[in-house]
N, C-alpha and C. Protein backbone atom coordinates (compact mmCIF):
# COMPACT_ATOMS: atom_id res chain seq x y z
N UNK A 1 49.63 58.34 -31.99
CA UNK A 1 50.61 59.40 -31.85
C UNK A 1 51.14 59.82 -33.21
N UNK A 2 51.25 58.65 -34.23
CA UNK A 2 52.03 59.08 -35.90
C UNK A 2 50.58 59.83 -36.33
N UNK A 3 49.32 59.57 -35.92
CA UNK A 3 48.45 60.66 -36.92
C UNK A 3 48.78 62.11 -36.29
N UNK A 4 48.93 62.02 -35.03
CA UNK A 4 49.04 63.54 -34.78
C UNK A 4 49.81 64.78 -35.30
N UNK A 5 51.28 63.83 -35.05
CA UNK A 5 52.63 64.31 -35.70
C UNK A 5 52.34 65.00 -37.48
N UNK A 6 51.69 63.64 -38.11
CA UNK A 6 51.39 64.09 -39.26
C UNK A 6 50.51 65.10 -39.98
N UNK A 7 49.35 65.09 -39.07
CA UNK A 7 48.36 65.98 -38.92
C UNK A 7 48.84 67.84 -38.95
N UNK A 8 49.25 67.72 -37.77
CA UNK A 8 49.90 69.02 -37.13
C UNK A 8 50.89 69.10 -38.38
N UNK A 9 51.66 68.52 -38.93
CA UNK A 9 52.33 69.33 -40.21
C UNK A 9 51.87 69.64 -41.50
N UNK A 10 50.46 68.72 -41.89
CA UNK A 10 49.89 69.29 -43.14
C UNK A 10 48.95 70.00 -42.78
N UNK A 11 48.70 70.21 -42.05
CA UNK A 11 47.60 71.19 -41.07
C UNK A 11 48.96 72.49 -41.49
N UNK A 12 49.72 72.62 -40.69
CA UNK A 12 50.39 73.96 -40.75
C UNK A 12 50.91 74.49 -41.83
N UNK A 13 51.49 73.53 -42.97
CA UNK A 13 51.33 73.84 -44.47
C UNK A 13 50.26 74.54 -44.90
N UNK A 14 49.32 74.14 -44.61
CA UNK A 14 48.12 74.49 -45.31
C UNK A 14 47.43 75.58 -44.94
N UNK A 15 47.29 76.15 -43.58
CA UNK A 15 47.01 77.40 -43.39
C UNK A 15 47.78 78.46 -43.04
N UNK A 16 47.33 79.88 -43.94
CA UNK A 16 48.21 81.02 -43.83
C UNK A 16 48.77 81.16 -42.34
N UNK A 17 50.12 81.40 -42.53
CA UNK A 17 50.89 81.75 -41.17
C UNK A 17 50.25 82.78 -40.00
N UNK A 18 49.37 83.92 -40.54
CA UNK A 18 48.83 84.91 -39.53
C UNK A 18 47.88 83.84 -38.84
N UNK A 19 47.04 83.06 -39.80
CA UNK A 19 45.71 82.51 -38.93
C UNK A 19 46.31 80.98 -38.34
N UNK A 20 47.33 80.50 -38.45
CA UNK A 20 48.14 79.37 -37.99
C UNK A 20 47.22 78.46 -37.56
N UNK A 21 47.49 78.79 -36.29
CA UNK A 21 47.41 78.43 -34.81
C UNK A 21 45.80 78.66 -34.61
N UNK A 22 45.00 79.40 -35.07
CA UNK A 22 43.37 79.40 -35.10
C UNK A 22 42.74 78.38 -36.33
N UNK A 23 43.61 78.21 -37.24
CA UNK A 23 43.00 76.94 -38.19
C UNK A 23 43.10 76.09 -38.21
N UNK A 24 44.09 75.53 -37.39
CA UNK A 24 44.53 73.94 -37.01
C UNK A 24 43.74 74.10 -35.43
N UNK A 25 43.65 74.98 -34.80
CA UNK A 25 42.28 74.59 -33.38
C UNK A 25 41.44 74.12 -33.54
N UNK A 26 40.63 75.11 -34.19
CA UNK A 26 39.28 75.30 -34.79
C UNK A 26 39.17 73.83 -35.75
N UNK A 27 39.63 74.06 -36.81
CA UNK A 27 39.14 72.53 -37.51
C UNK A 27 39.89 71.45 -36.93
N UNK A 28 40.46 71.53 -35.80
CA UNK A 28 41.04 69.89 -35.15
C UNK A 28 39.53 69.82 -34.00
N UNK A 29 39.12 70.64 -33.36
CA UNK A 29 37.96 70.68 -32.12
C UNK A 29 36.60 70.39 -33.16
N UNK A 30 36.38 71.03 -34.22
CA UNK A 30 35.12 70.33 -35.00
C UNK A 30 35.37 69.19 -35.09
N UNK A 31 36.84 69.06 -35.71
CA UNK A 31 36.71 67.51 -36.06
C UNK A 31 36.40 66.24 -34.88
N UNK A 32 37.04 66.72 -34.03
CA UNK A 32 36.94 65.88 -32.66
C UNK A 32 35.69 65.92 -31.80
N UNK A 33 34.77 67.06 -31.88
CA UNK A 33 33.26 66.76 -32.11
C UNK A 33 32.83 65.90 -32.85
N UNK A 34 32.73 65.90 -34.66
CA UNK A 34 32.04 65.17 -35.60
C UNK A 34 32.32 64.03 -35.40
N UNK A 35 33.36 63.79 -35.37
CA UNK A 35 33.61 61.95 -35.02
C UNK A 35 34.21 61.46 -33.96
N UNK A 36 35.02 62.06 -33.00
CA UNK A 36 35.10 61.26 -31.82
C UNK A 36 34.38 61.70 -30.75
N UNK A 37 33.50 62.72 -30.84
CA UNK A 37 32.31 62.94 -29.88
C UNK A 37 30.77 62.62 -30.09
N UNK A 38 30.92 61.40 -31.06
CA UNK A 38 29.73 60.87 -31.45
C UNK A 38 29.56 59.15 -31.55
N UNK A 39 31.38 58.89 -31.96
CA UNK A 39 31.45 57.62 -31.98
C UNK A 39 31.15 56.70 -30.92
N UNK A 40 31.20 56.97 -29.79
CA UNK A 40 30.75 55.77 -28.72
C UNK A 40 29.16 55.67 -28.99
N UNK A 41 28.43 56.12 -29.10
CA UNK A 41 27.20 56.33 -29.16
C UNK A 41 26.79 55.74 -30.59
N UNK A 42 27.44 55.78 -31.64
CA UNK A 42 27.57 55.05 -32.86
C UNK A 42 27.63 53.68 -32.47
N UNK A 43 28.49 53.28 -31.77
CA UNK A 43 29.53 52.07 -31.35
C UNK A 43 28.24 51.22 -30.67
N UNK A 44 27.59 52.32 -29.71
CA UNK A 44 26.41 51.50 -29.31
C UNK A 44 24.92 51.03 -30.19
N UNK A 45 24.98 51.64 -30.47
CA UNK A 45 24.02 51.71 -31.25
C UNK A 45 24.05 50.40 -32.41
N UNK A 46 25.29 50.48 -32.87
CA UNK A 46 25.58 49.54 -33.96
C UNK A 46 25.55 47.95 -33.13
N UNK A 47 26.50 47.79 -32.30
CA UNK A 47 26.45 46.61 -31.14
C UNK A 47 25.07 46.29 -30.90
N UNK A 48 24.02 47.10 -29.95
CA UNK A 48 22.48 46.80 -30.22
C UNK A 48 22.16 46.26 -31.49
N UNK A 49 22.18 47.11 -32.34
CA UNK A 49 21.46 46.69 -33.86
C UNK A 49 22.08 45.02 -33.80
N UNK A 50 23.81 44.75 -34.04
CA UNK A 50 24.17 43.39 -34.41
C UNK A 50 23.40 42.70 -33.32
N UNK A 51 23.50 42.70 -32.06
CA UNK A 51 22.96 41.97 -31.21
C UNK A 51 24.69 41.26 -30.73
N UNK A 52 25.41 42.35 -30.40
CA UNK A 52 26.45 42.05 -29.64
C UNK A 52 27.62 41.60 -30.81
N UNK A 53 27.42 41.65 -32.35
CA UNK A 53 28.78 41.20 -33.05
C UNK A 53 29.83 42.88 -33.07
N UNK A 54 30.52 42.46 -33.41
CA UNK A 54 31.39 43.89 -33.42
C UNK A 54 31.71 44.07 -35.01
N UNK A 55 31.42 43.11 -35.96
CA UNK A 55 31.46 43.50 -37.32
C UNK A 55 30.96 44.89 -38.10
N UNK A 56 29.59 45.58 -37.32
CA UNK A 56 29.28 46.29 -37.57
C UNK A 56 30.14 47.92 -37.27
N UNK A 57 30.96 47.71 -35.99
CA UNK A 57 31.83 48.64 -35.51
C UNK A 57 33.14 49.01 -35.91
N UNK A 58 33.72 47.42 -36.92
CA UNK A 58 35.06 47.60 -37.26
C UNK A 58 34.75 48.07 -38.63
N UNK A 59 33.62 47.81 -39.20
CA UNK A 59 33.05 48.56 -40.72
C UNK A 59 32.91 49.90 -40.46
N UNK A 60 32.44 50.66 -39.79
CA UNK A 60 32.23 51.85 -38.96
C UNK A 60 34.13 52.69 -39.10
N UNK A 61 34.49 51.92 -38.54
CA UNK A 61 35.73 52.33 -38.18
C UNK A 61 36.38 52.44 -39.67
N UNK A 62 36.24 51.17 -40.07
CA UNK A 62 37.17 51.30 -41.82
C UNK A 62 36.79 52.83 -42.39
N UNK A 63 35.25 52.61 -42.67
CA UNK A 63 34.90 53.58 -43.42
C UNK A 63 35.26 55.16 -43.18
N UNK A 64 35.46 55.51 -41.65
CA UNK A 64 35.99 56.45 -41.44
C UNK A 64 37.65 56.42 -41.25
N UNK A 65 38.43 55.66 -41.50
CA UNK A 65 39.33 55.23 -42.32
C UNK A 65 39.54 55.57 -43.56
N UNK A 66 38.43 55.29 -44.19
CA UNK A 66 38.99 55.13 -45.78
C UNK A 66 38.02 56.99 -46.11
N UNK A 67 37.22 57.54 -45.16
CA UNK A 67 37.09 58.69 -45.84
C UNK A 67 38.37 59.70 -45.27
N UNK A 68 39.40 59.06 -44.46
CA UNK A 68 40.28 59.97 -44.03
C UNK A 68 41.76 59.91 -45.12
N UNK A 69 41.39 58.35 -45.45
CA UNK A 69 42.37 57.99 -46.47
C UNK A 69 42.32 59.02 -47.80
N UNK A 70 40.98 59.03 -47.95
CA UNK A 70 40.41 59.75 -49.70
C UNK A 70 40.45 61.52 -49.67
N UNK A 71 40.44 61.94 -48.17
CA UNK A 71 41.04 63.25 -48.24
C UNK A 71 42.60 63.68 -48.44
N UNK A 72 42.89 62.79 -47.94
CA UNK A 72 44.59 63.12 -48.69
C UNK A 72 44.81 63.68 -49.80
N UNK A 73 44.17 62.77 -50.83
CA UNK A 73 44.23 63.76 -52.36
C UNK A 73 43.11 65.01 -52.60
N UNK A 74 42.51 65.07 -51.70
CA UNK A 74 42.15 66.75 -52.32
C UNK A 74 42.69 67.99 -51.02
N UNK A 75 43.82 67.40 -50.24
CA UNK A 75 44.53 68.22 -50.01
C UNK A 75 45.60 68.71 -51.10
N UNK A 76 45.75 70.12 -50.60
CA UNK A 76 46.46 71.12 -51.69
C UNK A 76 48.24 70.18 -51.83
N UNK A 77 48.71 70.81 -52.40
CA UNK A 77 50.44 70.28 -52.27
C UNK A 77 51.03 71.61 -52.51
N UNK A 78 51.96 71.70 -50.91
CA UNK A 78 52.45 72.57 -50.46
C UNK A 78 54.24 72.56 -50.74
N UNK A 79 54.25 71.75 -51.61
CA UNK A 79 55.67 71.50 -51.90
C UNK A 79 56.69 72.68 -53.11
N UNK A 80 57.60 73.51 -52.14
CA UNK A 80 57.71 74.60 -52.96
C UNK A 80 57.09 75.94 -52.76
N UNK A 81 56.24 76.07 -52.26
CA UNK A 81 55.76 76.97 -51.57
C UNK A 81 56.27 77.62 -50.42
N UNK A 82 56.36 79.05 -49.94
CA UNK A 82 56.54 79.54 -49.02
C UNK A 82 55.45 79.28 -47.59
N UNK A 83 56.03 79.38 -46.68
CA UNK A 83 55.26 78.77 -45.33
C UNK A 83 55.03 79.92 -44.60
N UNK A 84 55.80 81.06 -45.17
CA UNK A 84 55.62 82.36 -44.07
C UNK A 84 54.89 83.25 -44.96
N UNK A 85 53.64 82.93 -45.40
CA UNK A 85 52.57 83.92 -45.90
C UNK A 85 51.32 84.17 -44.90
């Protein structure tokens, strides 16, 4: 629930006020294709490969973790900026 909250506000910083509400859809529904409409199927796949350990799934998980972590800094900084452009 805290990623969402957080999401939805640097999400709305970040895109122009006319296209709002179509740039936080649009790139929240890709995103929720690319990785949570693929991950169970990852999840399996990886489980097969270990032969039932889950080490391979919580590495899985970090890493898309830590590439969500490493976008933070090449988001813009909206601090000071007007919000109604």
């Amino acid at each position: 629930m805290t990623a969402q909250a957080t999401s939805a506000v640097s999400a709305s910083s970040v895109n122009n006020a006319r296209y709002r509400y179509t740039g936080i859809a649009v790139s929240k529904e890709f995103a929720a294709v690319a990785s949570d409409g693929i991950a169970p199927f990852i999840a399996a796949a990886l489980l097969a490969w270990a032969q039932g350990a889950y080490w391979p799934i919580a590495t899985y998980i970090a890493v898309l973790a830590g590439i969500s972590f490493v976008a933070t800094f090449f988001s813009p900084e909206t601090r000071g900026i007007s919000l109604r452009q």
